[in-house]
N, C-alpha and C. Protein backbone atom coordinates (compact mmCIF):
# COMPACT_ATOMS: atom_id res chain seq x y z
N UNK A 1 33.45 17.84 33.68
CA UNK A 1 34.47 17.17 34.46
C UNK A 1 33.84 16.71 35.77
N UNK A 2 33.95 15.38 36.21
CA UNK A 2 33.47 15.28 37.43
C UNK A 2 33.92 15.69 38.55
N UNK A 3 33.78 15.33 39.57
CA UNK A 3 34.51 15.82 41.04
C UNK A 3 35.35 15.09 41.02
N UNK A 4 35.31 13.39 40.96
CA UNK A 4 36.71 12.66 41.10
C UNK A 4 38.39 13.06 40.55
N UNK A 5 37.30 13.56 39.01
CA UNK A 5 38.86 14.32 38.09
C UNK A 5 39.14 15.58 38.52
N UNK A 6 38.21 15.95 38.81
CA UNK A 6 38.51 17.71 39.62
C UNK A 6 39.45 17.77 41.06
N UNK A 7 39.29 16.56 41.45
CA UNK A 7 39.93 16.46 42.88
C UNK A 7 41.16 15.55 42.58
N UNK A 8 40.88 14.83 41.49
CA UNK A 8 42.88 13.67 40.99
C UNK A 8 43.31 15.05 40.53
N UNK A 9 43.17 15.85 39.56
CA UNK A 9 43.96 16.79 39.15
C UNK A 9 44.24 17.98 40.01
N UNK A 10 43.67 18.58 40.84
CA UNK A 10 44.26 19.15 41.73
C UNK A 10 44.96 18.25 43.06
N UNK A 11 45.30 17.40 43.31
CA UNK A 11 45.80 16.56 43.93
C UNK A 11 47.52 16.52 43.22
N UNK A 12 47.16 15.93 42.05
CA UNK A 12 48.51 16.19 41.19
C UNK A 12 48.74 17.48 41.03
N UNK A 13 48.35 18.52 41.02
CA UNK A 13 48.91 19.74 40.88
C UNK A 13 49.90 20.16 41.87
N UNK A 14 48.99 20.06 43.23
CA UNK A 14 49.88 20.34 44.48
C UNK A 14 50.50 19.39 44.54
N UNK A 15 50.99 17.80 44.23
CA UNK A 15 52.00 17.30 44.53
C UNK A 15 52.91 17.51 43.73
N UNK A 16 52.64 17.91 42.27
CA UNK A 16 53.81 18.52 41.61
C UNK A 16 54.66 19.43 41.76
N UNK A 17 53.92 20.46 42.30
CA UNK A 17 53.96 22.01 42.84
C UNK A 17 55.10 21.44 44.19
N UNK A 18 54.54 20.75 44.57
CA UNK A 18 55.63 20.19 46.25
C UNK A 18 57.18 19.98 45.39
N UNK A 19 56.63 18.76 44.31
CA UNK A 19 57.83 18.28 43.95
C UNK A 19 59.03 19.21 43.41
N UNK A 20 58.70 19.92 42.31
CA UNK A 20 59.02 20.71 42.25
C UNK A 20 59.53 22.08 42.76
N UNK A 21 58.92 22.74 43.80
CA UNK A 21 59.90 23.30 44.56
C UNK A 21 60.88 21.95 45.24
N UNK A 22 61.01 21.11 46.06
CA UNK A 22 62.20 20.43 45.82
C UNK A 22 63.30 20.74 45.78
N UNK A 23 63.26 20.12 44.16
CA UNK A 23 63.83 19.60 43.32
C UNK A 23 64.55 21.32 43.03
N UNK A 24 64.33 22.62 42.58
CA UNK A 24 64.29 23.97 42.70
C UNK A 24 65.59 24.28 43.64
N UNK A 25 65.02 23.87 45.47
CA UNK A 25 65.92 24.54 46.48
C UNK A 25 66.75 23.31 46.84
N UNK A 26 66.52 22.07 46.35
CA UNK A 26 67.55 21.31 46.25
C UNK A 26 68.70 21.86 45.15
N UNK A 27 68.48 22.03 44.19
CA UNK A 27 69.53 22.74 43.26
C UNK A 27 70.14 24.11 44.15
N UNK A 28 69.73 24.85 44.24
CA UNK A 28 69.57 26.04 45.32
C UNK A 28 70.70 26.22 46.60
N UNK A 29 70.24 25.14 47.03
CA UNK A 29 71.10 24.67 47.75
C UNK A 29 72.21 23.94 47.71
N UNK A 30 72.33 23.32 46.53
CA UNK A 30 73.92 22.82 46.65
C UNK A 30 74.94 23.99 46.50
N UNK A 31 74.69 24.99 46.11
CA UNK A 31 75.67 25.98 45.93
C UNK A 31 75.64 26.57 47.34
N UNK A 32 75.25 25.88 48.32
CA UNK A 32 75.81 26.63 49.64
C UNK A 32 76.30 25.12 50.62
N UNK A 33 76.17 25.77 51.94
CA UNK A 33 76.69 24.88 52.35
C UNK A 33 76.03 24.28 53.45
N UNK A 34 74.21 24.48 52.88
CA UNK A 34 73.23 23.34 53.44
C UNK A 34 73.13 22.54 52.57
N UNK A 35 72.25 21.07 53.40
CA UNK A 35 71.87 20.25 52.99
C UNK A 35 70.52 20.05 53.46
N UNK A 36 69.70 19.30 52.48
CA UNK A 36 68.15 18.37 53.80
C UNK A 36 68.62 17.74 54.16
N UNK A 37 67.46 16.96 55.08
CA UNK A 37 67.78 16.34 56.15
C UNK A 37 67.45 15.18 55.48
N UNK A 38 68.00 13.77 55.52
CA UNK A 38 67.25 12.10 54.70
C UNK A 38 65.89 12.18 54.89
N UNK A 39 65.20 12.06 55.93
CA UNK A 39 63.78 11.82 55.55
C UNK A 39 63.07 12.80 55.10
N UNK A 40 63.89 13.80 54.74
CA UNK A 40 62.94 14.99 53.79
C UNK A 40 63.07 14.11 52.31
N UNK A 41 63.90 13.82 52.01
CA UNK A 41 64.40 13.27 50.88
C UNK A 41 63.88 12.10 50.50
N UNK A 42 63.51 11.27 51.42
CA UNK A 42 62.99 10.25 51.34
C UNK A 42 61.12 9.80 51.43
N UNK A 43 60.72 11.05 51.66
CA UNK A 43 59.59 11.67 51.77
C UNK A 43 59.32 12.48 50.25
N UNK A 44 60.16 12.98 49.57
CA UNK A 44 60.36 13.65 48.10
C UNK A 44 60.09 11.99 47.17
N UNK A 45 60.81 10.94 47.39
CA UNK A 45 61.30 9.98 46.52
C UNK A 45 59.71 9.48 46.94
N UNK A 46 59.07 9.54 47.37
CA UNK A 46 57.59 8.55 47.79
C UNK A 46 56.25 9.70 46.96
N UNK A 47 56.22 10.90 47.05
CA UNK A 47 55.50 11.82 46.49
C UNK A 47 56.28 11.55 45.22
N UNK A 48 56.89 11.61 44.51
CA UNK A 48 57.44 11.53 42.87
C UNK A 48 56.51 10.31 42.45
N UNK A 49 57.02 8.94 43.29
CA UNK A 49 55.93 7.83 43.28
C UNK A 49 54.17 7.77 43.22
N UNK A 50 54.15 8.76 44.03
CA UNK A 50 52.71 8.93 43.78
C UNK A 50 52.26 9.56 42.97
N UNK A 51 52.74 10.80 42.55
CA UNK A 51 52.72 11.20 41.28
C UNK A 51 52.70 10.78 39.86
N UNK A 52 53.58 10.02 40.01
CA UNK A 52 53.50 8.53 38.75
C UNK A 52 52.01 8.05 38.78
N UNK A 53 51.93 7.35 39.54
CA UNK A 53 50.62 6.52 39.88
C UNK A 53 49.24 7.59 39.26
N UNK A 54 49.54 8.77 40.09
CA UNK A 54 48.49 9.51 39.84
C UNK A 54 48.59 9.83 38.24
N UNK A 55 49.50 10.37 37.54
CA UNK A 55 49.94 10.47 35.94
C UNK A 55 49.22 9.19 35.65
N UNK A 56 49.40 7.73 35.89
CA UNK A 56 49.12 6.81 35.05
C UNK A 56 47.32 6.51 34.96
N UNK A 57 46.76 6.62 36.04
CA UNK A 57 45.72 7.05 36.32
C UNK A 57 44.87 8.03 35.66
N UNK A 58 45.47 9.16 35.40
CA UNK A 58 44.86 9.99 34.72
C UNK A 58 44.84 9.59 33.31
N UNK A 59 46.01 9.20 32.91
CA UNK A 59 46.38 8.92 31.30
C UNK A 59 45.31 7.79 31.40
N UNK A 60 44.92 6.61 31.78
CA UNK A 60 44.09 5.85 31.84
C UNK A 60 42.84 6.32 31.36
N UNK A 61 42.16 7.35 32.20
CA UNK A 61 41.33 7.48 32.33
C UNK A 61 41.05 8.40 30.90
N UNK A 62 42.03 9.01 30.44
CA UNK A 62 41.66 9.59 28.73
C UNK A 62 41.37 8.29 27.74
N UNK A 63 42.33 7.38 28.53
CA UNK A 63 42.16 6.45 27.15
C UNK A 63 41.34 5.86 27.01
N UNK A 64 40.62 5.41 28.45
CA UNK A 64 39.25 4.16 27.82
C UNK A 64 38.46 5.15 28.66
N UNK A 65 37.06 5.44 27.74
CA UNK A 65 36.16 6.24 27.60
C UNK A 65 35.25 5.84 28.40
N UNK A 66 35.27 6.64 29.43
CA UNK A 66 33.24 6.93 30.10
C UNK A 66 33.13 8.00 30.78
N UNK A 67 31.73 8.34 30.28
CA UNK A 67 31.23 9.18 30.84
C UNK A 67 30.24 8.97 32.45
N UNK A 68 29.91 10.27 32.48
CA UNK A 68 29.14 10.60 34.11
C UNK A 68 28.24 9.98 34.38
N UNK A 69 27.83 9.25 33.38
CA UNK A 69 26.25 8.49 33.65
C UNK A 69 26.45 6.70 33.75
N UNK A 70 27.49 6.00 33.75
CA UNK A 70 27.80 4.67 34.17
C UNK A 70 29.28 4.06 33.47
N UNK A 71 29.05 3.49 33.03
CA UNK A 71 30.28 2.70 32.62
C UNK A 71 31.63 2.70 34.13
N UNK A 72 30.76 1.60 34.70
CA UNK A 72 30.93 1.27 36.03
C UNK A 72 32.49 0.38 35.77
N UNK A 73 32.24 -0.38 34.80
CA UNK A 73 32.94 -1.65 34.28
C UNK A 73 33.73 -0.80 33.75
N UNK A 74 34.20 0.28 33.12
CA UNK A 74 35.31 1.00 32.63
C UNK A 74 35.82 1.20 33.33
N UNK A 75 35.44 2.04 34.64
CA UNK A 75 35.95 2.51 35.77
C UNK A 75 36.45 1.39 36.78
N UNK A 76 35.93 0.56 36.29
CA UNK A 76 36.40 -0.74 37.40
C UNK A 76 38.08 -1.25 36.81
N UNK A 77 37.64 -1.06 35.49
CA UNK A 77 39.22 -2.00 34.35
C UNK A 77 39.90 -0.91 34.56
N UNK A 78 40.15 0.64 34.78
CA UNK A 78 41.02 1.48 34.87
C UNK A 78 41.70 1.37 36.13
N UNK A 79 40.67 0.93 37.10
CA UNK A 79 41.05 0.85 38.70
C UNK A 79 42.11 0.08 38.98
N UNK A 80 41.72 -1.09 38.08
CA UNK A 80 42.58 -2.85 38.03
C UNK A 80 43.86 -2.18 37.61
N UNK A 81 43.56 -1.68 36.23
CA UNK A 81 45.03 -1.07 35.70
C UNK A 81 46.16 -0.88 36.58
N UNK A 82 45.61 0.51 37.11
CA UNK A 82 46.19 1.18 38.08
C UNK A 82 46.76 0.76 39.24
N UNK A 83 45.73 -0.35 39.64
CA UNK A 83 46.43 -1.12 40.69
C UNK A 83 47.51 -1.93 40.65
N UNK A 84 47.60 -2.33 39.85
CA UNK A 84 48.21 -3.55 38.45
C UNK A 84 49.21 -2.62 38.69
N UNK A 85 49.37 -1.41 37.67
CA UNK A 85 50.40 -1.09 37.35
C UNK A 85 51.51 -0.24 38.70
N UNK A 86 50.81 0.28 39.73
CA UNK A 86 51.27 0.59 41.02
C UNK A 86 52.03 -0.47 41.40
N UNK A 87 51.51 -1.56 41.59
CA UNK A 87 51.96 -2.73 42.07
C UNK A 87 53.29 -3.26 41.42
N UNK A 88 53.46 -3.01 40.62
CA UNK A 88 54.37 -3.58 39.55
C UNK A 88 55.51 -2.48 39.75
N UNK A 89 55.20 -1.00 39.46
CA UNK A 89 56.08 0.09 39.86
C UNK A 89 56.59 -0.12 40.97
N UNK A 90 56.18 -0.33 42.34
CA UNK A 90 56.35 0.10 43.69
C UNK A 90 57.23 -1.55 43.70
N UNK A 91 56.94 -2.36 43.06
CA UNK A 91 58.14 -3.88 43.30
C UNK A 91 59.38 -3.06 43.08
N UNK A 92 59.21 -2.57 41.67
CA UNK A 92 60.57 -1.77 41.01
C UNK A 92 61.18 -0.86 42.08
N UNK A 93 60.54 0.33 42.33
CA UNK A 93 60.87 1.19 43.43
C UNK A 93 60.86 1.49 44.47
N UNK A 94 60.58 -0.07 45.64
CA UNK A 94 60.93 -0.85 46.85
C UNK A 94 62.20 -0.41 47.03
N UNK A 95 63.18 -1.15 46.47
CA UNK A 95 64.48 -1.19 46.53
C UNK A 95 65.65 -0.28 46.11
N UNK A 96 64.96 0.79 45.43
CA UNK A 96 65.50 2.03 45.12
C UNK A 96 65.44 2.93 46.33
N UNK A 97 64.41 2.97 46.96
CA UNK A 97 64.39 3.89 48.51
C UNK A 97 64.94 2.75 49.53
N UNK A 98 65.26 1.49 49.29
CA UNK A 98 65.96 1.27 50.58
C UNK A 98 66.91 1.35 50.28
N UNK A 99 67.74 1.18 48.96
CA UNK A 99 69.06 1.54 48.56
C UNK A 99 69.52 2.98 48.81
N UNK A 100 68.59 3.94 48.50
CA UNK A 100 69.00 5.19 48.88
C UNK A 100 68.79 6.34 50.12
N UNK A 101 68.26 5.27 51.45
CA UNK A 101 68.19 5.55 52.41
C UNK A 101 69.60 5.92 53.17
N UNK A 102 69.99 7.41 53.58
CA UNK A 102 71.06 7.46 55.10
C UNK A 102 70.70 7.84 55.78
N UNK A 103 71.53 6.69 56.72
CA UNK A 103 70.83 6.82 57.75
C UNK A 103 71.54 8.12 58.38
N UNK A 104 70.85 8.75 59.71
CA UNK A 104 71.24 9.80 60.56
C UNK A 104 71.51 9.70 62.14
N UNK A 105 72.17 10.08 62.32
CA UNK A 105 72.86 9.81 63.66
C UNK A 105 73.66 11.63 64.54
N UNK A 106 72.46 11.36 65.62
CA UNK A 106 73.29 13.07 66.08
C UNK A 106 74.03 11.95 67.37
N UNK A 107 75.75 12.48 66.85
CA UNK A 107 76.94 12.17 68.10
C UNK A 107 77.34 13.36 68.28
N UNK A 108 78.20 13.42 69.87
CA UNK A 108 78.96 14.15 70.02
C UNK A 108 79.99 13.91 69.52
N UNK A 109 80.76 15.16 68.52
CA UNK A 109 82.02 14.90 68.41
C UNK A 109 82.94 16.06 68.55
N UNK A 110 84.38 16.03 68.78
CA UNK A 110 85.44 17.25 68.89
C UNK A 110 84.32 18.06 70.05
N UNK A 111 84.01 17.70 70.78
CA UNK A 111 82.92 18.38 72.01
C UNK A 111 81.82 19.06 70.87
N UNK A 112 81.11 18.88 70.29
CA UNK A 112 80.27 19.41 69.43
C UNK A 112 79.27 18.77 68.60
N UNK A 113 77.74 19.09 68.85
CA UNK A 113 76.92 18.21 68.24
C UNK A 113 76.79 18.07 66.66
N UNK A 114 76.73 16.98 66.69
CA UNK A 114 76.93 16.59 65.12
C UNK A 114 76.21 15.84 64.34
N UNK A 115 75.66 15.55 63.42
CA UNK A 115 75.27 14.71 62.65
C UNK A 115 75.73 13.69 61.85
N UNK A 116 75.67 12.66 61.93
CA UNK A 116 76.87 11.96 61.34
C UNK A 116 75.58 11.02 60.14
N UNK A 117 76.00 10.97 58.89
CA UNK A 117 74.85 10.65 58.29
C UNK A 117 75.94 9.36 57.48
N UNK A 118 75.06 8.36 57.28
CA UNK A 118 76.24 7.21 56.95
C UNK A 118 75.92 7.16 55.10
N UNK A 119 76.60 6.92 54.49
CA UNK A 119 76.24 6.93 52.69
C UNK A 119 76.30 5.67 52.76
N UNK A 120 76.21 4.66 52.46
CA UNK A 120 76.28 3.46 52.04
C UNK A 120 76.97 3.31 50.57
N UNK A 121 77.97 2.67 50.35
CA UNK A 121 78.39 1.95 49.41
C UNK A 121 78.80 0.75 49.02
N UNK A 122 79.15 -0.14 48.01
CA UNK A 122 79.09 -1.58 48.06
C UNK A 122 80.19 -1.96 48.28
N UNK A 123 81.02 -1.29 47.98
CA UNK A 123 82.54 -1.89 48.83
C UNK A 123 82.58 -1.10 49.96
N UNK A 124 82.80 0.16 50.30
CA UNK A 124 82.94 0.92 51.16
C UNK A 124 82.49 1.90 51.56
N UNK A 125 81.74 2.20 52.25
CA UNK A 125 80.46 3.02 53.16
C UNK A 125 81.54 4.29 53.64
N UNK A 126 80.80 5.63 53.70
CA UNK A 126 81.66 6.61 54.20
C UNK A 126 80.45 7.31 54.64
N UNK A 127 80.98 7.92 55.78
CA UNK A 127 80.35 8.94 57.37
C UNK A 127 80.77 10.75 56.75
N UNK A 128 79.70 11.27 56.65
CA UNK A 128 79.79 12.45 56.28
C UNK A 128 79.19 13.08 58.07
N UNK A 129 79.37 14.44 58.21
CA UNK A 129 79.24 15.05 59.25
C UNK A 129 78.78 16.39 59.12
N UNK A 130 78.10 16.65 59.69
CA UNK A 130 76.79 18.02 59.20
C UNK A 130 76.61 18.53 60.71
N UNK A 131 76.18 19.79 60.95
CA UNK A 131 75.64 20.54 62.15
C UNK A 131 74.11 20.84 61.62
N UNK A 132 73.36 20.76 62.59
CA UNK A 132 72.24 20.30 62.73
C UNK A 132 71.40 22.06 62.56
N UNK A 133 70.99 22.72 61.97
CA UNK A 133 70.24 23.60 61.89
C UNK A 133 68.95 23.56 62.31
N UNK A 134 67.99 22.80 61.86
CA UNK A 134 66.59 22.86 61.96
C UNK A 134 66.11 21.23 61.54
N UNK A 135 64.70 21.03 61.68
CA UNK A 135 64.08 20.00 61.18
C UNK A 135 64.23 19.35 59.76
N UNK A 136 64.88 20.57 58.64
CA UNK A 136 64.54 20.42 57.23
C UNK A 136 66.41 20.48 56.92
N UNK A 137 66.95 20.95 57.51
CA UNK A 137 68.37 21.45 57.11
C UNK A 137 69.52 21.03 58.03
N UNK A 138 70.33 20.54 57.25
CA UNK A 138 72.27 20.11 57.92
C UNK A 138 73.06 21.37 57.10
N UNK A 139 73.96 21.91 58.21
CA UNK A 139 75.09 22.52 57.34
C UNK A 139 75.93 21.58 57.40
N UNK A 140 77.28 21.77 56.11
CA UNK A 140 78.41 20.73 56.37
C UNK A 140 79.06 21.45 57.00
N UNK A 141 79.77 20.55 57.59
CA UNK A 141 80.85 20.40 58.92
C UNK A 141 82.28 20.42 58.10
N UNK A 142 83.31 21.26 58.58
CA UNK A 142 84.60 21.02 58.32
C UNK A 142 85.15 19.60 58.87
N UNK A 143 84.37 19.18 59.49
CA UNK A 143 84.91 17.60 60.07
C UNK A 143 85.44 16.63 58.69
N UNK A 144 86.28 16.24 58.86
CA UNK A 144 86.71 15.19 57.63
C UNK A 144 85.94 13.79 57.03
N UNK A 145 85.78 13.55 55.90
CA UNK A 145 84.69 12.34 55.82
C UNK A 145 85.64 11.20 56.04
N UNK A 146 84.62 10.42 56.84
CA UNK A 146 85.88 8.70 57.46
C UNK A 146 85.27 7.77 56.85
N UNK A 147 85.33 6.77 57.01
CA UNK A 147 84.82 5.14 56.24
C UNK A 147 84.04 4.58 57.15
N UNK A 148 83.01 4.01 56.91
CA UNK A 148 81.97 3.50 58.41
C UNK A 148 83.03 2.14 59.01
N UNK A 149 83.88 1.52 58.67
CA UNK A 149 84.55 0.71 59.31
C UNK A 149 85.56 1.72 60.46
N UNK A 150 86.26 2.51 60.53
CA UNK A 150 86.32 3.27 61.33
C UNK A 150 85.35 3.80 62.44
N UNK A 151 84.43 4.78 61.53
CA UNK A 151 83.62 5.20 62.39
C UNK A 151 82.99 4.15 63.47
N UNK A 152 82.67 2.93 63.14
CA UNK A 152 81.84 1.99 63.91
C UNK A 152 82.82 1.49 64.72
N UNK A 153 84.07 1.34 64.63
CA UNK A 153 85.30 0.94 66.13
C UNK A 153 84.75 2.37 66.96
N UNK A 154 85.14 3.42 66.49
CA UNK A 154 85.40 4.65 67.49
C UNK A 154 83.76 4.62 68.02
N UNK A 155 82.57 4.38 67.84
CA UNK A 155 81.35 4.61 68.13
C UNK A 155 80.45 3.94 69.08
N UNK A 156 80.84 2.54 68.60
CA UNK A 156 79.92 1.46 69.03
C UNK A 156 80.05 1.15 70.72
N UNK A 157 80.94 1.18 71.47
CA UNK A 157 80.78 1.25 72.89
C UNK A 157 80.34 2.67 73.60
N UNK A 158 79.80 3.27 72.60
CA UNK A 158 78.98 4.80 73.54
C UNK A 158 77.46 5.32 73.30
């Protein structure tokens, strides 16, 4: 095995290993009454991506044959592949992470700091509200969920 495959496959290991816990204390966690924070999440959805890439890469590299001593030009057409096929993925899954981006917003509200995280939807967008624990974690808030057409009258002059 060379070093390149010794170092793609442990590369994919630990990003699996990442992904996977996740995906684990994301389950974990819905049965309470944390949440992550969006750019943890959105940071998860970009490692899954690379992971792909790295999977397709590897599978590549079983299929068209060379060994340690040249086949420069193999390694070059696997590269193309890969690039090729990244390129083509990441058009696809552009618009899946900007679609599933919320955004986050700490307001004061009811005198109390808050998080107000917006969901986006295509008719109608709704404001969920979380207390702020740590870097990685929101608890939910007994605060009631409102519609961002609301929220944005009561907000926008403060």
């Amino acid at each position: 095995m060379t070093l390149a495959k010794n170092i793609l496959n442990k590369i994919l290991f630990i990003l699996i290993l990442e992904f996977l816990l996740f995906i684990v204390s994301g389950v974990i966690l819905k049965s309470t009454k944390y949440v992550f924070r969006g750019w943890l999440i959105n940071i998860n959805l970009v490692i899954f991506f690379i992971i792909f890439c790295l999977l397709v890469l590897k599978f590549l590299t079983h299929v068209i044959p060379f060994d340690d001593k040249g086949h420069e030009i193999f390694y070059s057409i696997v590269f193309t592949i890969t690039l090729l096929v990244a390129f083509i993925i990441s058009t696809i899954f552009y618009p899946i992470l900007v679609l599933s981006y919320e955004e986050e917003s700490e307001i004061i509200k009811n005198g109390t700091a808050v998080v107000a995280r917006i969901i986006p939807g295509i008719h109608h967008s709704k404001v969920e509200f979380f207390y702020p624990k740590n870097y990685f974690l929101l608890e939910k808030s007994d605060i009631p969920i409102e519609s961002l057409e609301d929220f944005n009258e009561r907000y926008e002059n403060n």
